[in-house]
C-alpha atoms as a PDB file:
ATOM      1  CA  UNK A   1      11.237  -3.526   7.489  1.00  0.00           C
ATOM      2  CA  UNK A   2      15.311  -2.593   7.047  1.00  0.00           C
ATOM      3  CA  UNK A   3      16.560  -1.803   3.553  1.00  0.00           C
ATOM      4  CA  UNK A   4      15.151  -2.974   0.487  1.00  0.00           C
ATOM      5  CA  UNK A   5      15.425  -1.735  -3.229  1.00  0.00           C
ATOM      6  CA  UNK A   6      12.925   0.500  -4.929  1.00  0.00           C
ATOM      7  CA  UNK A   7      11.758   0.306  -8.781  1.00  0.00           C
ATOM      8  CA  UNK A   8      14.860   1.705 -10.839  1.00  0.00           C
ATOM      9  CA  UNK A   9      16.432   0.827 -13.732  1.00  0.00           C
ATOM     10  CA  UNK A  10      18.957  -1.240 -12.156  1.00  0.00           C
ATOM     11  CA  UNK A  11      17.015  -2.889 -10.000  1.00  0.00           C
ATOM     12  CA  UNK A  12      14.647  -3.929 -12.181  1.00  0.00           C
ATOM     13  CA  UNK A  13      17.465  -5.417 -14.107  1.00  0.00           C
ATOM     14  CA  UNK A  14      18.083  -7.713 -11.106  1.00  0.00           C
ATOM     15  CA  UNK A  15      20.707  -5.321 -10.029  1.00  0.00           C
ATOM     16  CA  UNK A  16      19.967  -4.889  -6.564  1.00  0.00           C
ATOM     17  CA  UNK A  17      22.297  -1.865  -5.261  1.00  0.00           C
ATOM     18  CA  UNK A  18      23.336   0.014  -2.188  1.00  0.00           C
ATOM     19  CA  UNK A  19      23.265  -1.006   2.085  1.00  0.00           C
ATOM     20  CA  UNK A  20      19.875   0.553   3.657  1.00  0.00           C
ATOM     21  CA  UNK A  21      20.698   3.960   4.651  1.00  0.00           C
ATOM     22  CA  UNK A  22      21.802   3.471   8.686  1.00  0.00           C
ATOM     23  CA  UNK A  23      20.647   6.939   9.486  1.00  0.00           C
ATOM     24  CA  UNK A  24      16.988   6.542   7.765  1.00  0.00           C
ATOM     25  CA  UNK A  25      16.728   2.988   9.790  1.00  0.00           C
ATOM     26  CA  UNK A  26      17.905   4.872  12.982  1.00  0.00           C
ATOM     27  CA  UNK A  27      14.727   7.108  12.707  1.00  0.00           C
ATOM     28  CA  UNK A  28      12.930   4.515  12.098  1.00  0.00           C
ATOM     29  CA  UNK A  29      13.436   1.960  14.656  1.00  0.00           C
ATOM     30  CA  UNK A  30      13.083   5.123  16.750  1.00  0.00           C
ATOM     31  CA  UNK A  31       9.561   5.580  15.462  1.00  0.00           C
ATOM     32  CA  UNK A  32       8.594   2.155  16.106  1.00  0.00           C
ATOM     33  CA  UNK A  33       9.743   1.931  19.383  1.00  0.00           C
ATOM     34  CA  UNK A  34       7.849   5.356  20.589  1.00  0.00           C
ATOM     35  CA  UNK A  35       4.589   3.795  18.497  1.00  0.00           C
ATOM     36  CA  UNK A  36       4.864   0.793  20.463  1.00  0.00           C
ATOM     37  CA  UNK A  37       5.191   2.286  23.382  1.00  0.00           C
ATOM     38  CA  UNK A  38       1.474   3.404  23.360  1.00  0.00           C
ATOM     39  CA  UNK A  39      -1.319   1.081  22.634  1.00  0.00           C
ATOM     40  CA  UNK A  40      -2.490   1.180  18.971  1.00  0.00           C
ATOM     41  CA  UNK A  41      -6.368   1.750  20.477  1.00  0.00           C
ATOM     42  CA  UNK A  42      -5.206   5.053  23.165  1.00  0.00           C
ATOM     43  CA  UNK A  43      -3.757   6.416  19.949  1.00  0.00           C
ATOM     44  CA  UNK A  44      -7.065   5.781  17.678  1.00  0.00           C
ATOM     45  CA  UNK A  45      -8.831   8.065  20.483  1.00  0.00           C
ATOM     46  CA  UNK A  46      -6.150  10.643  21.545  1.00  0.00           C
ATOM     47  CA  UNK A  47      -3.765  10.885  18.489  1.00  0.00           C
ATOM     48  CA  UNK A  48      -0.661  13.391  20.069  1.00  0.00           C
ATOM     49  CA  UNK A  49      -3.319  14.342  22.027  1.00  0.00           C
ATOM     50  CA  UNK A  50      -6.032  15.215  19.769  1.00  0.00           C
ATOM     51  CA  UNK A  51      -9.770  13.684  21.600  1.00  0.00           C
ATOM     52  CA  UNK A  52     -12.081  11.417  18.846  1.00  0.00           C
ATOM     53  CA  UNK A  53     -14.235  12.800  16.722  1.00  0.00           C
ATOM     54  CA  UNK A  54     -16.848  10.795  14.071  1.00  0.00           C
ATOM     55  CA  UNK A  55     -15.451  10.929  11.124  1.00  0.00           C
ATOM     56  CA  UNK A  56     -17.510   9.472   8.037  1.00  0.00           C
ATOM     57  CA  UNK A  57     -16.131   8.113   5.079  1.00  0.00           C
ATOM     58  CA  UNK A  58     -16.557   5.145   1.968  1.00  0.00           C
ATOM     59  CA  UNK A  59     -14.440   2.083   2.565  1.00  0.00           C
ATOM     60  CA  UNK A  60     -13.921  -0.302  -0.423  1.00  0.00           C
ATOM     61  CA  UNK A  61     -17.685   0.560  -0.970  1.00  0.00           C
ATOM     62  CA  UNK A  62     -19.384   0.507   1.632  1.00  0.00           C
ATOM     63  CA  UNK A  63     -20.034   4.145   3.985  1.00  0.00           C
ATOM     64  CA  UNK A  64     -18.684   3.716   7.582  1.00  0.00           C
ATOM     65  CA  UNK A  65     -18.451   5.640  10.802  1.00  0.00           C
ATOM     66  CA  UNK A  66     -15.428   6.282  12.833  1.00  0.00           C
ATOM     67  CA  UNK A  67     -14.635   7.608  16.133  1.00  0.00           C
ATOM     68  CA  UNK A  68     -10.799   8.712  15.963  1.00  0.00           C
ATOM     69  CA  UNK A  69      -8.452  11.875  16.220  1.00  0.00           C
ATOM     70  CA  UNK A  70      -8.652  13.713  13.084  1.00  0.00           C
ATOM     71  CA  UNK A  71      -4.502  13.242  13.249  1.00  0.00           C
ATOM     72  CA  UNK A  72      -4.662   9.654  13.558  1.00  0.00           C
ATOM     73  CA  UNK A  73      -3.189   7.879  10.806  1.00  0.00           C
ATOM     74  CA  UNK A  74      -5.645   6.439   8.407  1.00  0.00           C
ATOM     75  CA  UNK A  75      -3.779   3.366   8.546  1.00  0.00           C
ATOM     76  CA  UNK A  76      -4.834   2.579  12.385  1.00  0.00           C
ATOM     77  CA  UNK A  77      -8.253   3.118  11.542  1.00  0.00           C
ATOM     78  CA  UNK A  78      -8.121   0.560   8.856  1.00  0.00           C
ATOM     79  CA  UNK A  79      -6.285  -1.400  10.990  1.00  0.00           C
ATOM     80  CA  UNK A  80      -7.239  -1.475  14.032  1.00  0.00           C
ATOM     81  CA  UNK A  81     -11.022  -0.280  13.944  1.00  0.00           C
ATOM     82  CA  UNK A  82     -12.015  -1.972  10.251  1.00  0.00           C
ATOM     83  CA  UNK A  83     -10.416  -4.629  10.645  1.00  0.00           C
ATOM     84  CA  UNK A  84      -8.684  -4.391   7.273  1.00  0.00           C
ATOM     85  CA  UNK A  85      -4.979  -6.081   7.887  1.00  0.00           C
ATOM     86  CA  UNK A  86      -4.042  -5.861   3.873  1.00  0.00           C
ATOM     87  CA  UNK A  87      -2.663  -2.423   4.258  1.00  0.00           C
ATOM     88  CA  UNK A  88       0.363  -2.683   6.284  1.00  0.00           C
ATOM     89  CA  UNK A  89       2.979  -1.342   8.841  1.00  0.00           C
ATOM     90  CA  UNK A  90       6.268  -1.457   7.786  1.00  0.00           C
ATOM     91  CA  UNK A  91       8.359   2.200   8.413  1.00  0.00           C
ATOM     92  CA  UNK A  92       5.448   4.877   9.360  1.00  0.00           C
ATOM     93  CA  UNK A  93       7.525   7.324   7.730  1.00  0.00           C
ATOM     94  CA  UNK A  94       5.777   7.046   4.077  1.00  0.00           C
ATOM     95  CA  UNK A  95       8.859   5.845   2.724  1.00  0.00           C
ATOM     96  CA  UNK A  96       8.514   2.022   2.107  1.00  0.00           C
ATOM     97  CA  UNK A  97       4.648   1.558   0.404  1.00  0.00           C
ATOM     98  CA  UNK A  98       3.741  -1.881   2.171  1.00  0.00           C
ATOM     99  CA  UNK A  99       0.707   0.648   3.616  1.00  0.00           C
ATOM    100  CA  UNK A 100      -0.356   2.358   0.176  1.00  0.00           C
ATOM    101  CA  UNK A 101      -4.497   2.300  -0.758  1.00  0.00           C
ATOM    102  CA  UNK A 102      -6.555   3.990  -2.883  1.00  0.00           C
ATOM    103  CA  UNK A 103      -8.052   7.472  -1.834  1.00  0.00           C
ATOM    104  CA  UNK A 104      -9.975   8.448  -4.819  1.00  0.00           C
ATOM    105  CA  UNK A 105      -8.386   6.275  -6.798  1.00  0.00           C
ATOM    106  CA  UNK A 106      -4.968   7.501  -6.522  1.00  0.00           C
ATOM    107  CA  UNK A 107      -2.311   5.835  -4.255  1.00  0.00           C
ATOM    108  CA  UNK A 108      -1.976   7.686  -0.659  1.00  0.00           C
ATOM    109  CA  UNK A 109       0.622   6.110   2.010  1.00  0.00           C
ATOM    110  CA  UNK A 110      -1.760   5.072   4.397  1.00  0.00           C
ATOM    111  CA  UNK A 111       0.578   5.602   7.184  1.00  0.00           C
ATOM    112  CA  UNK A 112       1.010   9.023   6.923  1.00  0.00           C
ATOM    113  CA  UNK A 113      -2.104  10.167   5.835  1.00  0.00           C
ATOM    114  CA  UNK A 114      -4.480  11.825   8.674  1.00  0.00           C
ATOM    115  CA  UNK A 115      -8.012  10.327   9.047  1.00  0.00           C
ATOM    116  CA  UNK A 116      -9.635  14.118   8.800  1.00  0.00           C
ATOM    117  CA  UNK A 117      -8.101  14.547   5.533  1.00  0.00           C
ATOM    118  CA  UNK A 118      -9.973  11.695   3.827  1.00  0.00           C
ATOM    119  CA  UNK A 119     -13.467  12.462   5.215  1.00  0.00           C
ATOM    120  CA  UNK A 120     -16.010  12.322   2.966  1.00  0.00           C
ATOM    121  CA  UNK A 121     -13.802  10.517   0.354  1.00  0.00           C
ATOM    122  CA  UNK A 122     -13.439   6.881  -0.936  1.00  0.00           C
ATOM    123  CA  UNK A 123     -10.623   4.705   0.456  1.00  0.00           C
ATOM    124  CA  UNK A 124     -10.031   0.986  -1.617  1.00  0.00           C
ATOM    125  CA  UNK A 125      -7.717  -1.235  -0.027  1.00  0.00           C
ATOM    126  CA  UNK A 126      -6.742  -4.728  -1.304  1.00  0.00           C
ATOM    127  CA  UNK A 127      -9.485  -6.621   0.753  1.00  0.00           C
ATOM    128  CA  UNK A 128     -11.746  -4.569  -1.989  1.00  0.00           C
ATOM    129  CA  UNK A 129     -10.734  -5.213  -5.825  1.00  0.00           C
ATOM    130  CA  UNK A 130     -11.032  -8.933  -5.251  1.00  0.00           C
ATOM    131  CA  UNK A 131     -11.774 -12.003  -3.051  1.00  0.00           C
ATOM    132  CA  UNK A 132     -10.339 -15.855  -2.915  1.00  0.00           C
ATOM    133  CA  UNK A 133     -13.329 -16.544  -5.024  1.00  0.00           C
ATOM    134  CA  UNK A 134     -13.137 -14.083  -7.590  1.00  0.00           C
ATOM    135  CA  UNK A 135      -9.505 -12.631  -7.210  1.00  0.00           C
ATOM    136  CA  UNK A 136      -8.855  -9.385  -9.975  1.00  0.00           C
ATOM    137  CA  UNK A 137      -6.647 -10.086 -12.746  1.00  0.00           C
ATOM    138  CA  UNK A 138      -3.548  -8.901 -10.696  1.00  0.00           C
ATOM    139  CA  UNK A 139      -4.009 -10.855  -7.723  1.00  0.00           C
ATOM    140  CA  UNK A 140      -4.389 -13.336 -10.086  1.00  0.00           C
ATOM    141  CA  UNK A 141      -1.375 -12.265 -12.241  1.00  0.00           C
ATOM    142  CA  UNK A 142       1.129 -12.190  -8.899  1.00  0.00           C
ATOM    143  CA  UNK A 143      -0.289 -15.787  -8.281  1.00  0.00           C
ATOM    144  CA  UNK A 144       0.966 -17.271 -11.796  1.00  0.00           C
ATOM    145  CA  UNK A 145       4.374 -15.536 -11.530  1.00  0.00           C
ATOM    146  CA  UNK A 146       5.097 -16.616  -8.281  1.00  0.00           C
ATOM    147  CA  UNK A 147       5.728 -13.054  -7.202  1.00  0.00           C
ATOM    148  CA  UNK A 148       5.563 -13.671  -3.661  1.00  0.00           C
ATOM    149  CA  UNK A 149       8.734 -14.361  -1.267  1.00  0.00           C
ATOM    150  CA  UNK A 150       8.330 -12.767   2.112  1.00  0.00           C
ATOM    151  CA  UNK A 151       5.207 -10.835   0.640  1.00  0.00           C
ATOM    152  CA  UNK A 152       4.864  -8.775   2.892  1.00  0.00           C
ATOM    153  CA  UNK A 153       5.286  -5.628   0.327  1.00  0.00           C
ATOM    154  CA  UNK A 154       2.913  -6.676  -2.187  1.00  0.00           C
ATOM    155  CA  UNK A 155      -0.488  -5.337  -1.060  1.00  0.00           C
ATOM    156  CA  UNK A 156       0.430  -1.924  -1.231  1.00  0.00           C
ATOM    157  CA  UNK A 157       2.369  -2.715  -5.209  1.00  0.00           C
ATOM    158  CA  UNK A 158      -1.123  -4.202  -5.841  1.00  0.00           C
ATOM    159  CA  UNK A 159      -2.682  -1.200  -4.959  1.00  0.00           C
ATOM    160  CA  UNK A 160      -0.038   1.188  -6.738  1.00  0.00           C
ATOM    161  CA  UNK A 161       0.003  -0.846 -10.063  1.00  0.00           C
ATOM    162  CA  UNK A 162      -4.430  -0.916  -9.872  1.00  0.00           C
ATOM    163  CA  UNK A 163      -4.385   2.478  -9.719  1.00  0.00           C
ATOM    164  CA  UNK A 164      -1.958   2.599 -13.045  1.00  0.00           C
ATOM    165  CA  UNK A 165      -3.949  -0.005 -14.857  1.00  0.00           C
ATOM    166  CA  UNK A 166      -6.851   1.564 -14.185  1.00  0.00           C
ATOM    167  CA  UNK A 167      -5.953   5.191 -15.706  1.00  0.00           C
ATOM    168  CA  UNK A 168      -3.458   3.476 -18.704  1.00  0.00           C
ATOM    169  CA  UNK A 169      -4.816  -0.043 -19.806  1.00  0.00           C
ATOM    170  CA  UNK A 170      -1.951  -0.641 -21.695  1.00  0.00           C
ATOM    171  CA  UNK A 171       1.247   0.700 -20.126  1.00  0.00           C
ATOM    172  CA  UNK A 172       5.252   0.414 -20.738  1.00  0.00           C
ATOM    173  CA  UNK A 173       7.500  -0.838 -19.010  1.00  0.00           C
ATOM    174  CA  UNK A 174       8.863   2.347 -17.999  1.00  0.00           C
ATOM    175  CA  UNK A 175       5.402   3.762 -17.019  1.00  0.00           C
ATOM    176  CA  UNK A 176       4.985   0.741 -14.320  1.00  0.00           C
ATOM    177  CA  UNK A 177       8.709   0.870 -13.272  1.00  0.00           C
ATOM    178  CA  UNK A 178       7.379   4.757 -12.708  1.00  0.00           C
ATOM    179  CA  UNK A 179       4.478   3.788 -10.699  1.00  0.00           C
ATOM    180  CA  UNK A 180       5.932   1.656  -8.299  1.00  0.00           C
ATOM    181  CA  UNK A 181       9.144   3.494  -7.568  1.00  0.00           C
ATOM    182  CA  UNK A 182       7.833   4.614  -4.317  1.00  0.00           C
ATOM    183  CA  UNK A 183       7.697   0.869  -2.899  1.00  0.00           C
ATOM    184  CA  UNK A 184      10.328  -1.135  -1.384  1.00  0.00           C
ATOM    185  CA  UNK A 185      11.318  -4.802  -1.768  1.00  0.00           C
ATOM    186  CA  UNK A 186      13.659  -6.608   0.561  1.00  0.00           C
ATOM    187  CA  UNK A 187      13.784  -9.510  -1.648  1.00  0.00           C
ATOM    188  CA  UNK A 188      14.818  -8.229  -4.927  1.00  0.00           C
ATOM    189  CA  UNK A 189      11.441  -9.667  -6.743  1.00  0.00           C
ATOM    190  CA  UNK A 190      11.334  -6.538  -9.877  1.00  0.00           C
ATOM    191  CA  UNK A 191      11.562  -8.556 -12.478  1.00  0.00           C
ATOM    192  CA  UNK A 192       8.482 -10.806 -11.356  1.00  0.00           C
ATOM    193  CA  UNK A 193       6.249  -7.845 -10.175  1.00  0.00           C
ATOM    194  CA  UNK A 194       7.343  -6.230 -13.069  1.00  0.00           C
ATOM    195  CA  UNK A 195       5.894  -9.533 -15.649  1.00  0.00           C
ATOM    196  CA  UNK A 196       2.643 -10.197 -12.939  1.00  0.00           C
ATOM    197  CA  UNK A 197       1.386  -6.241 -13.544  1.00  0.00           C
ATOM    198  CA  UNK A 198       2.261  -6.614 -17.540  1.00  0.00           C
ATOM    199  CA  UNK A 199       0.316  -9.956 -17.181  1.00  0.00           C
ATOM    200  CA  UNK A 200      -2.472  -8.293 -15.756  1.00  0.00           C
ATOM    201  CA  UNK A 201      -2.790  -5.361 -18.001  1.00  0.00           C
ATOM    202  CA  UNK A 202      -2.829  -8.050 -20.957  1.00  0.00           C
ATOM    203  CA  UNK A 203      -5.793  -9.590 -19.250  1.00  0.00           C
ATOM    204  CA  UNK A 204      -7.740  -6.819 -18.555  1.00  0.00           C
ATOM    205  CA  UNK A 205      -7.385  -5.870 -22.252  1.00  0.00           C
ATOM    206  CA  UNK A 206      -8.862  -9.068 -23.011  1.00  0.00           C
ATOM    207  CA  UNK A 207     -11.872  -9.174 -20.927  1.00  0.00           C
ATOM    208  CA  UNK A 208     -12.669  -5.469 -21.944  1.00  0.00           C
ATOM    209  CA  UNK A 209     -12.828  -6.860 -25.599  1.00  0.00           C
ATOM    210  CA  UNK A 210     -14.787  -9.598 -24.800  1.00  0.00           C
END
């Protein structure tokens, strides 16, 4: 991912501002090329050189067993071991949110965040608050307002705005602008994210009442 525009005032007001900052994409792209450089599974079991250990912890429900360095990122494990492709890489540097989930039910950059911090605790990614068949009212909500262009942001902005519905059922505008500041979208979609998460707050009022 290069550039993109985070949840301000402006941009929510479709007024997408400001060139990518070159030296932040430098250090990126650096990242990414030293990641690649060693397979995703010889990292899982030797993290900067750290040897696997089982590490035991709740995923969207259900307890599970790892074997991983205690510094590997929590996002390879869901990744790469679990099988759980919703959270995503996009800078490694807990800067863009395309890998945010739920630790505890608050959002935790998934890329950053080291497997042995999170024993013990409960991790909810998007695979977990709903299915095709039974989607939750904001997968549902990002459906009806066409959110979607590329995408490939709007996992983790799921995730984020879940974890604000589900402490304030009835937020402003300013409190979800708030909550999603620390994701990035390339394609300038605010205003539609924006109407899909005040959609789905408006829905889960109305089931709670019913």
């Amino acid at each position: 991912m290069t550039g993109g525009a985070r949840f301000s005032v402006s941009t929510c007001q479709n007024e997408i501002a400001g060139p990518a900052n070159s030296g932040w994409n430098r250090r990126r792209n650096r990242l990414i090329i030293d990641k690649i450089a060693v397979p995703y599974t010889q990292r899982s079991a030797t993290f900067n050189g750290a040897q696997s250990m089982s590490i035991q912890l709740t995923v969207n429900g259900s307890p599970v067993t790892v074997a991983a360095a205690e510094t590997t990122p929590l996002l390879h494990v869901l990744r790469n071991q679990l099988d759980l492709k919703g959270a995503r890489y996009g800078c490694g540097l807990g800067q863009c949110g395309t890998c945010m989930v739920l630790v505890d039910g608050e959002p935790v950059y998934a890329c950053t965040c080291e497997i042995g911090t999170v024993a013990g605790r409960r991790i909810t990614t998007i695979e977990g608050i709903g299915s095709a068949a039974q989607p939750h009212p904001l997968q549902t909500a990002f459906l009806d307002e066409q959110v979607g262009q590329c995408a490939y942001c709007l996992c983790g902005i799921i995730m984020s705005a879940k974890a604000l519905l589900d402490r304030s059922p009835s937020p402003t505008r300013a409190e979800i602008v708030e909550a999603l500041d620390k994701h990035l979208c390339r394609c300038g979609a605010h205003p539609r994210i924006l109407a899909a998460v005040e959609k789905a707050a408006a829905m889960l009022r109305e089931g709670a009442r019913r």
